[in-house]
Protein backbone atom coordinates (compact mmCIF):
# COMPACT_ATOMS: atom_id res chain seq x y z
CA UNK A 1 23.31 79.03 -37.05
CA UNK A 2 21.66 75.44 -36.47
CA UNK A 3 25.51 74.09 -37.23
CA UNK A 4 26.32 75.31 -34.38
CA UNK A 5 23.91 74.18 -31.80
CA UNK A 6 24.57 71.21 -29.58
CA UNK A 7 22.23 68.33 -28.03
CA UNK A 8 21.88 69.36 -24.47
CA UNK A 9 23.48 67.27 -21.69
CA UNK A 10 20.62 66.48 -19.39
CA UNK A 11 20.09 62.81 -18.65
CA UNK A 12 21.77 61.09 -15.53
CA UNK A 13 22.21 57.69 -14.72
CA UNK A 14 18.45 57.44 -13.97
CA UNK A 15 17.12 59.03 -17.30
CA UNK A 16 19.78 56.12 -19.15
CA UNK A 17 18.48 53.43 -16.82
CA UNK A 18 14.72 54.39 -17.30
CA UNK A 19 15.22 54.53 -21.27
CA UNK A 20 16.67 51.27 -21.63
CA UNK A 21 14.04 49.56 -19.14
CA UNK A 22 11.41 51.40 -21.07
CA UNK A 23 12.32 50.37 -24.63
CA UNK A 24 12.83 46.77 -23.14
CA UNK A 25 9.92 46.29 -21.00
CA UNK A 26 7.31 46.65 -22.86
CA UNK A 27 4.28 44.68 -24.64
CA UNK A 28 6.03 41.90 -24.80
CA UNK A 29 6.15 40.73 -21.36
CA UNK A 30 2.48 40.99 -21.59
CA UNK A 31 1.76 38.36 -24.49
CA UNK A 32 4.79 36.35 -25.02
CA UNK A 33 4.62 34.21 -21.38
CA UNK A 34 1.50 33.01 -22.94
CA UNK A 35 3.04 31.81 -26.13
CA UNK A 36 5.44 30.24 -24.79
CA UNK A 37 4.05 28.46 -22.36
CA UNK A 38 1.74 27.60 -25.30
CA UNK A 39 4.95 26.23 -27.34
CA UNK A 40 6.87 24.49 -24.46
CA UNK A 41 4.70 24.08 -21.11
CA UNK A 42 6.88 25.22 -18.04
CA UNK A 43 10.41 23.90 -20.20
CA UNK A 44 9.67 27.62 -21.64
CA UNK A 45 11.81 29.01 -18.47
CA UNK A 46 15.19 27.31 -20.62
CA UNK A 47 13.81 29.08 -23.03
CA UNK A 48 13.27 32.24 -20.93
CA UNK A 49 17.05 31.50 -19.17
CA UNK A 50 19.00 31.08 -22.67
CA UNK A 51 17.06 34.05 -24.15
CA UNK A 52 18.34 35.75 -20.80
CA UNK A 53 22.07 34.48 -21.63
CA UNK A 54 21.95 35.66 -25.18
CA UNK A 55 20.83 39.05 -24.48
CA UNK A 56 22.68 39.59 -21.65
CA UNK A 57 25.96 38.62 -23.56
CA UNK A 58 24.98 41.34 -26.75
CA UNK A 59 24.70 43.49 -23.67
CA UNK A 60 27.87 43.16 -22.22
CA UNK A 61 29.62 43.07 -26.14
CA UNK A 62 27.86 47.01 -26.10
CA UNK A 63 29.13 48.00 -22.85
CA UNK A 64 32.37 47.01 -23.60
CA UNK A 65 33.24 49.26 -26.57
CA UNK A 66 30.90 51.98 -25.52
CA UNK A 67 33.75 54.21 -24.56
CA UNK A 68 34.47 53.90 -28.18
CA UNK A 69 31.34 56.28 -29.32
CA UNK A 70 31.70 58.34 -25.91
CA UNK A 71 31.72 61.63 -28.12
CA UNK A 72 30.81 60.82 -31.18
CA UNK A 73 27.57 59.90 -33.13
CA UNK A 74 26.48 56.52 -30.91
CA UNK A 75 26.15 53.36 -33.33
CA UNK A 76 27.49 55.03 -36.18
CA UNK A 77 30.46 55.89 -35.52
CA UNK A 78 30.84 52.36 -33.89
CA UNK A 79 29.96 51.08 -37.15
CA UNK A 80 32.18 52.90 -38.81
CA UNK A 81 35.52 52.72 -36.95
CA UNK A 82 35.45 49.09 -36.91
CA UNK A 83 33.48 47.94 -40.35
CA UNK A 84 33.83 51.15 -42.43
CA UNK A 85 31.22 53.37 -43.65
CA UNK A 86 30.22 50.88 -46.56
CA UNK A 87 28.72 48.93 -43.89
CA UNK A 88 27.98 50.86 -41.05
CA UNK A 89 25.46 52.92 -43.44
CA UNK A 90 22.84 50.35 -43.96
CA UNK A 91 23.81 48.80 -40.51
CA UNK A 92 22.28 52.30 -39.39
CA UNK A 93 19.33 52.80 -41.67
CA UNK A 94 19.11 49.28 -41.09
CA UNK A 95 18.40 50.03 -37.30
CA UNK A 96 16.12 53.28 -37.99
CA UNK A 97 13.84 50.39 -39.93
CA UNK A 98 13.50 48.89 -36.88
CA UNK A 99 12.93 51.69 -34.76
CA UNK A 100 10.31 53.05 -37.15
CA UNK A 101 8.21 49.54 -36.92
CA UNK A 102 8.90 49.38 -33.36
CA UNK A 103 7.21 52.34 -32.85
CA UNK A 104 4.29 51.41 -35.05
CA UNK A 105 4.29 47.88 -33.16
CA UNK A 106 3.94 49.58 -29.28
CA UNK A 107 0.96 51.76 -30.69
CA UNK A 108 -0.70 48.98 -31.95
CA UNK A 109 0.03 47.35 -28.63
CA UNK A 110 -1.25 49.83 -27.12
CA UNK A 111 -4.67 49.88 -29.58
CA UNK A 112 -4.94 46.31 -28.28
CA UNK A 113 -4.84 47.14 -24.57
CA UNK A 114 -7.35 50.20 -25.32
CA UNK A 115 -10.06 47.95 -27.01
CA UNK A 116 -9.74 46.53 -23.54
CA UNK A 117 -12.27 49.60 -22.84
CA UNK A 118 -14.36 49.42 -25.23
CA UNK A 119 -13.46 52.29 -26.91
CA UNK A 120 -13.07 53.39 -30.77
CA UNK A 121 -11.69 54.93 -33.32
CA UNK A 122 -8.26 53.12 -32.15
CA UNK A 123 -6.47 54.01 -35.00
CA UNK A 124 -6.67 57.78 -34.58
CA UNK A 125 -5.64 57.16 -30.88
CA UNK A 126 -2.25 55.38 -31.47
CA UNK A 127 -1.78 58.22 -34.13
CA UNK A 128 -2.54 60.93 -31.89
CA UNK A 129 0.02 59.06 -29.07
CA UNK A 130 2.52 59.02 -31.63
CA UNK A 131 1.95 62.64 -32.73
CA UNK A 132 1.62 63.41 -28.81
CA UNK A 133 4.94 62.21 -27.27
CA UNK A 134 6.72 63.73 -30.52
CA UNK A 135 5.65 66.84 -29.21
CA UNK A 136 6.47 65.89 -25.60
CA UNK A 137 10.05 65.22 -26.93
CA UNK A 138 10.10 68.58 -28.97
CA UNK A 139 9.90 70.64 -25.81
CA UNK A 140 13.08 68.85 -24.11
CA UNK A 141 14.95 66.12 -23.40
CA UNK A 142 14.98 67.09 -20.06
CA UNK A 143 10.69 66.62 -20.13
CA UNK A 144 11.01 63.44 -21.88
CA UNK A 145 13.79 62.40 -19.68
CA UNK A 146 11.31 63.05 -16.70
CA UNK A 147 8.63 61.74 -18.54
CA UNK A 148 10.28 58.16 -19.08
CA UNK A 149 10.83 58.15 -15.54
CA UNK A 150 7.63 58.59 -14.05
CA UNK A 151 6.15 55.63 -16.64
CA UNK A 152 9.18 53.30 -16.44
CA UNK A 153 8.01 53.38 -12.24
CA UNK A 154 4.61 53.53 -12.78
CA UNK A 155 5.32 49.57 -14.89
CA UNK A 156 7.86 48.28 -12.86
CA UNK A 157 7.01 48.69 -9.48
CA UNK A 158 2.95 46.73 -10.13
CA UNK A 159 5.14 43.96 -12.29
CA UNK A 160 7.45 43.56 -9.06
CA UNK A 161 4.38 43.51 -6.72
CA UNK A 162 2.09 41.07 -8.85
CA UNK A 163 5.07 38.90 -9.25
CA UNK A 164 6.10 38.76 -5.42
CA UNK A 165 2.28 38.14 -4.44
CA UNK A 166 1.68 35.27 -6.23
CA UNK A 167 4.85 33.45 -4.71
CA UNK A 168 2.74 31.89 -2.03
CA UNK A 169 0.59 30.61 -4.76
CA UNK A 170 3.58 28.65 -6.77
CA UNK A 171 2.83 24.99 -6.48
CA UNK A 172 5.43 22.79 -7.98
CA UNK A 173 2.99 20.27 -9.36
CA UNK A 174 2.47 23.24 -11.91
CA UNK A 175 6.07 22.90 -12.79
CA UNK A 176 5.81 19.13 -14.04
CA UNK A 177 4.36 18.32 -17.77
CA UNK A 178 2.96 15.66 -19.97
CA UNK A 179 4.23 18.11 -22.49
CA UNK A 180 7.93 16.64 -23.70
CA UNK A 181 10.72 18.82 -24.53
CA UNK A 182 11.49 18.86 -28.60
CA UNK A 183 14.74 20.70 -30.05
CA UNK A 184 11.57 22.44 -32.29
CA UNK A 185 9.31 23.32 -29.63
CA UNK A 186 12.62 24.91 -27.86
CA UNK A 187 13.46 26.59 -30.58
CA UNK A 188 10.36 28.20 -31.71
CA UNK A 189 10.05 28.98 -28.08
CA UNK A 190 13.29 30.78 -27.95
CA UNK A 191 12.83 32.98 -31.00
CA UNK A 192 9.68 34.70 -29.79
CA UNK A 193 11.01 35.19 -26.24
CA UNK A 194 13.65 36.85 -27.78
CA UNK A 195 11.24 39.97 -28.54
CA UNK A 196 10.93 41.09 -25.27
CA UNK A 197 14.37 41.36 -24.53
CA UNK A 198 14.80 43.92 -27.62
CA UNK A 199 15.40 47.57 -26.94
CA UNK A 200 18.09 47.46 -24.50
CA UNK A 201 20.42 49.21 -26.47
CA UNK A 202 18.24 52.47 -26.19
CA UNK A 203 20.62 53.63 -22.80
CA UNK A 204 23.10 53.69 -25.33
CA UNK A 205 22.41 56.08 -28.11
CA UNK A 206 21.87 59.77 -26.52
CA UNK A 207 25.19 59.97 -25.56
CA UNK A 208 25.61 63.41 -25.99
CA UNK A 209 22.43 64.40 -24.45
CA UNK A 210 24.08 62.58 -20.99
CA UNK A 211 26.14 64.15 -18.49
CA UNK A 212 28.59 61.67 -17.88
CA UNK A 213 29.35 59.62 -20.87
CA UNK A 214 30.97 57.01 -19.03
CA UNK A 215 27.98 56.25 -17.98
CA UNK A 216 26.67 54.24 -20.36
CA UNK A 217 28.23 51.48 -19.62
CA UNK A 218 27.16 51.51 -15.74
CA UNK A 219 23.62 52.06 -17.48
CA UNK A 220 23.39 49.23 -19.58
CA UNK A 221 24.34 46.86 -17.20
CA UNK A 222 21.50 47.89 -14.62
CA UNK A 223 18.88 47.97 -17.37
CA UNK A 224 19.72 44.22 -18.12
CA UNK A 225 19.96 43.47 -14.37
CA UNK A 226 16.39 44.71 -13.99
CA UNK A 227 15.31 43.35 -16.72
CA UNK A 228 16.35 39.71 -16.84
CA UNK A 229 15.74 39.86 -13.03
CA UNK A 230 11.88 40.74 -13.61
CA UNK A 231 11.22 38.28 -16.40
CA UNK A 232 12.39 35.08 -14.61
CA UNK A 233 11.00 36.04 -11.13
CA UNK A 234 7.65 37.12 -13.17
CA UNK A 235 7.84 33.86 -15.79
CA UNK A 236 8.25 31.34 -12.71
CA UNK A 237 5.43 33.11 -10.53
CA UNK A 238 2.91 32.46 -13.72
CA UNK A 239 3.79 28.93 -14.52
CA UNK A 240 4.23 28.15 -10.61
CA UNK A 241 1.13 30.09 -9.59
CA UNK A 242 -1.92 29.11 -12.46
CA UNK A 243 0.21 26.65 -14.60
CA UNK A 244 1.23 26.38 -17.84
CA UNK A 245 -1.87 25.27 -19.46
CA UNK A 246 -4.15 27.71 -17.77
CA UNK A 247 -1.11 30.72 -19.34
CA UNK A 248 -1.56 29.44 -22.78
CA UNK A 249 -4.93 29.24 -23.06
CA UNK A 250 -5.40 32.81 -22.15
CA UNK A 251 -4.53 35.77 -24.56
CA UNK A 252 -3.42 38.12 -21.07
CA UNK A 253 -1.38 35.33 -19.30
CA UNK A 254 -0.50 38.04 -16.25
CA UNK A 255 -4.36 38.99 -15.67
CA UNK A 256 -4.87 35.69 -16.10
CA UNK A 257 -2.45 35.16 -13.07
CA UNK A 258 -3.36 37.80 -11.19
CA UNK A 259 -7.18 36.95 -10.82
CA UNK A 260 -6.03 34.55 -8.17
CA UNK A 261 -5.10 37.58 -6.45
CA UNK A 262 -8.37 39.91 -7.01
CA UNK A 263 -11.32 39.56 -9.41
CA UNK A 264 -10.71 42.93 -10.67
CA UNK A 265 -7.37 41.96 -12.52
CA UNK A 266 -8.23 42.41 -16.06
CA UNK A 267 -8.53 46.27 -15.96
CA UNK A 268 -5.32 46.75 -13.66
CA UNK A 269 -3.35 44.60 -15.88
CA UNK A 270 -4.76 46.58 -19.06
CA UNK A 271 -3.74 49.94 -17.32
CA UNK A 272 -0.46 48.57 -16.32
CA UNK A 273 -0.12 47.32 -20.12
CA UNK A 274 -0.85 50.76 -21.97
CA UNK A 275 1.70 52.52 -18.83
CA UNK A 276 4.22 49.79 -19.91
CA UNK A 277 4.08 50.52 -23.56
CA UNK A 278 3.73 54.15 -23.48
CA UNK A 279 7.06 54.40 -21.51
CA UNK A 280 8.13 51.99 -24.59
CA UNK A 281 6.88 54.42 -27.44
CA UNK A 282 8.83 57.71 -25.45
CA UNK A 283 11.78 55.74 -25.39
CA UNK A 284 11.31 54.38 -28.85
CA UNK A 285 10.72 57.58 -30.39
CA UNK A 286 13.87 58.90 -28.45
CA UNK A 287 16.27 56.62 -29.61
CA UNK A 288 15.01 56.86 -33.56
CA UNK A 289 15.05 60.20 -33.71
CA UNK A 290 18.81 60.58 -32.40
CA UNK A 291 19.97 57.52 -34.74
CA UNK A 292 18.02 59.34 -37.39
CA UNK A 293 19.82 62.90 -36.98
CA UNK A 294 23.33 61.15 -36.51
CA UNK A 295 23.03 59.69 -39.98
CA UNK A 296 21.44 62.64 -41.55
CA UNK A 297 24.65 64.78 -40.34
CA UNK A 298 27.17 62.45 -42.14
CA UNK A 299 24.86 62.46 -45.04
CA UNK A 300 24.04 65.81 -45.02
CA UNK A 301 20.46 65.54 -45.38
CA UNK A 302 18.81 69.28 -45.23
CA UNK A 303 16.70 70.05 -42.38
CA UNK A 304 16.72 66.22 -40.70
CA UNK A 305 20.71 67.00 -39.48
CA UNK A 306 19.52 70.24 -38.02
CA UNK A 307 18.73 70.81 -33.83
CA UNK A 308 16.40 73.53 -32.61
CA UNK A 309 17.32 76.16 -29.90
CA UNK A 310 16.85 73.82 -27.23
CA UNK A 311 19.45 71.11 -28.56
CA UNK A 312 16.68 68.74 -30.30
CA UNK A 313 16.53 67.03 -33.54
CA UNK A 314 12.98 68.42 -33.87
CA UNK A 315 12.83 67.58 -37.87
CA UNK A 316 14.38 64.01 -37.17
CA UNK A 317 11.56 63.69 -34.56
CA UNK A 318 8.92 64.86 -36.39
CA UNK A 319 10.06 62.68 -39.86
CA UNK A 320 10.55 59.51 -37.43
CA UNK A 321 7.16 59.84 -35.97
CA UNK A 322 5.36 60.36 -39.23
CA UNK A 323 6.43 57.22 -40.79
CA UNK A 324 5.73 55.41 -38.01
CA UNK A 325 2.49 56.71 -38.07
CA UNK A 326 2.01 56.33 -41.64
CA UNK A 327 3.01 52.61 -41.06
CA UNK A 328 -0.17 52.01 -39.02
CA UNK A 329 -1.98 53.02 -41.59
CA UNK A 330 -0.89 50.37 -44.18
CA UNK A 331 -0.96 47.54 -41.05
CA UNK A 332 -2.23 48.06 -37.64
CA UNK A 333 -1.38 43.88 -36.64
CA UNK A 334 0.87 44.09 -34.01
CA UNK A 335 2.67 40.62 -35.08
CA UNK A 336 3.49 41.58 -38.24
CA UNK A 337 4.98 44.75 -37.24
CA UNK A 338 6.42 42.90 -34.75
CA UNK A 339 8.19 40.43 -36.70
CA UNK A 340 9.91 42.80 -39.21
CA UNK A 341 11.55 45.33 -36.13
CA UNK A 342 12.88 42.27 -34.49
CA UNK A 343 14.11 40.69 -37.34
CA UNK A 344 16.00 44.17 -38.51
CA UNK A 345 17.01 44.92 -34.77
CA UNK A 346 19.17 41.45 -34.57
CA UNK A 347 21.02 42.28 -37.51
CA UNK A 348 23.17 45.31 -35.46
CA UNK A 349 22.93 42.85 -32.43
CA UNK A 350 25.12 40.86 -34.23
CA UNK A 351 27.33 43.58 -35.50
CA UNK A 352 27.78 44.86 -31.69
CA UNK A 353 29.23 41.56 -30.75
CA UNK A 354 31.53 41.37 -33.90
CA UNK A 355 32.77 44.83 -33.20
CA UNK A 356 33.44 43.97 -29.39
CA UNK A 357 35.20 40.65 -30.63
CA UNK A 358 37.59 43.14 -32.70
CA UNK A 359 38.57 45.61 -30.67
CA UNK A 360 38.39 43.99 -27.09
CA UNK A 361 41.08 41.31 -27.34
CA UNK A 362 41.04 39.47 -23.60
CA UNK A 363 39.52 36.39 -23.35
CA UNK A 364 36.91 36.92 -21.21
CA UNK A 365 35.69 39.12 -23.34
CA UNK A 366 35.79 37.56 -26.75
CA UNK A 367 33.79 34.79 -24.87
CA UNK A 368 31.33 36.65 -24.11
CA UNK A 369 31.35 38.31 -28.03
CA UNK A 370 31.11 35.23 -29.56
CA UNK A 371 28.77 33.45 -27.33
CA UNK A 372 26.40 36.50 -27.72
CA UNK A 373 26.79 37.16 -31.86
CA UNK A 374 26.73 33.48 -32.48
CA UNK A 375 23.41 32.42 -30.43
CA UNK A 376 21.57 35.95 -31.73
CA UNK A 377 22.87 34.67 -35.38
CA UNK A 378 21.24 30.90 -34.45
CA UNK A 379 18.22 32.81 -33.66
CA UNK A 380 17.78 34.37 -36.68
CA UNK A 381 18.56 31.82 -38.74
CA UNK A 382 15.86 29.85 -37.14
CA UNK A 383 13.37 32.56 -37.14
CA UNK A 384 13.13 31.99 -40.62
CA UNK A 385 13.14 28.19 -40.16
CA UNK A 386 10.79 27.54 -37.31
């Protein structure tokens, strides 16, 4: 009987790591240096540091109470030990929203990085990505585990390399501005470099598909180690290599960059792009379906709380991938779908930190709670300001 199947416990240490690094790195990196740099001239590094900070502290607030969910249903029963099922309920379809528009957004990334090749029909071909890593996940965690891994190298490893060749070209004239520093200009530059740090929190929901669930918590903090480590190193090699002027005049600031490397830049960037944000979409579609299922079960939705025989919310999959799909069909602009996953994603950031504030009572800790709930709050209060 499908009541009694169980998710399968497949993914190590490596699978976590490359899940959260997938869902974090992902078309983001490849637009926002511009913008910023646009917004702020090389001050957008504060902006890129505090982001950083902020993150990095929800982070921490998630690893510490992660032991909390270690066998139960991830987020939700986070949620609902600490705020009650009143709230933790929307908190989690709240969440799914976001998921389902993230996915949308990395396939129209991914449309965007296509054009690149002159090719059409890009609609259909986000659709059919969709469709296709749904059925990649259908077959196994233990392929889409493997899958994630492959892509998560195949992105991280030319972002290292590009970043640690243009080093010799960093010139610190490129680092001074005409451009002054304005509380707005910071600010509008911190809320949109807060979208590439979203997506993190993916190491943490298959907890019952991992071996170990202890470690989540070793996971997390590698994925934002990686992360935050790649961004700065990657943000100061732009600016310090072309400029900041040269970055926000171009819509591909790191092929911009890289053509002082080789002339052939634009399509190695583009390929790195599309590698980037299909390991995004895997991990994406991962983490929705899973959050999706664990809902379903308390709610007892028919069908969408079931797993196949190989331990996989196939239904959950397939129902998360089709309305992300649909999506694109009402709005294939990236921004706009953009806007409205990180918008609903900050929300549970929020609640992680609240939840860490009540139940882990040291000091240290309830620094690190507050400082990370109460700058993602700021954030979102001036995302609808700025």
């Amino acid at each position: 009987m499908t009541e009694c199947r169980a998710y399968r416990r497949s993914l190590g240490l490596i699978e976590l790591v490359s899940l959260g690094v997938g869902g974090t790195i992902g078309s983001g990196i490849f637009v926002v240096p511009g913008v910023a740099a646009r917004l702020s001239g090389p001050w957008s590094l504060f902006a890129w540091a505090i982001v950083a900070i902020s993150a990095s502290c929800v982070l921490l607030s998630l690893a510490s109470v992660s032991g909390r969910f270690a066998s139960g249903n991830s987020f939700l029963s986070l949620f609902e030990s600490v705020f009650g099922t009143r709230v933790a309920i929307p908190l989690i379809i709240l969440y799914i929203i976001s998921s389902i528009f993230g996915v949308s957004t990395i396939a129209a990334g991914i449309g965007q990085y296509i054009s690149f090749f002159d090719l059409s029909s890009i609609l259909y071909i986000e659709i059919v990505l969709i469709a296709s890593f749904c059925l990649i996940n259908i077959i196994g965690i233990s392929f889409s585990g493997m899958t994630e891994n492959i892509l998560t190298m195949l992105k991280i490893v030319p972002l290292i390399a590009i970043s640690l060749l243009l080093m010799p070209y960093i010139r610190m004239e490129n680092f001074a501005t005409t451009l002054p520093l304005t509380t707005s200009g910071l600010l509008a530059t911190i809320v949109i470099v807060y979208w590439p740090f979203t997506g993190f929190e993916i190491s943490a929901i298959p907890v019952e598909e991992s071996r170990d669930p202890t470690l989540i918590r070793r996971s997390l903090l590698i994925v934002m180690g990686i992360v935050v480590t790649i961004y700065l190193i990657l943000n100061i090699a732009l600016i310090g290599s072309v400029g900041a002027e040269s970055l926000a005049a171009s819509p591909a600031p790191i092929a911009t960059a890289a053509g002082t490397l080789f002339a052939q830049s634009g399509t190695l960037v583009a390929f790195i792009g599309i590698v980037a944000m299909l390991s995004a979409l895997n991990a994406y579609i991962i983490g929705t379906s899973r959050v999706l299922h664990s809902i379903s079960g308390r709610l007892h939705l028919p069908k969408l709380n079931d797993l196949s025989g190989r331990g996989i919310p196939a239904y959950a999959l397939a129902a998360g991938c089709s309305a992300s799909a649909a999506l694109l069909l009402f709005s294939n602009h990236f921004e706009a779908l953009a806007t409205i996953s990180v918008i609903t994603t900050l929300i549970p950031y929020i609640f992680f930190c609240a939840a860490s504030w009540i139940l882990v009572t040291d000091a240290k800790s309830r620094l690190v709670s507050a400082v990370g709930g109460l700058s993602t709050l700021a954030i979102l209060v001036i995302y609808f300001i700025v």
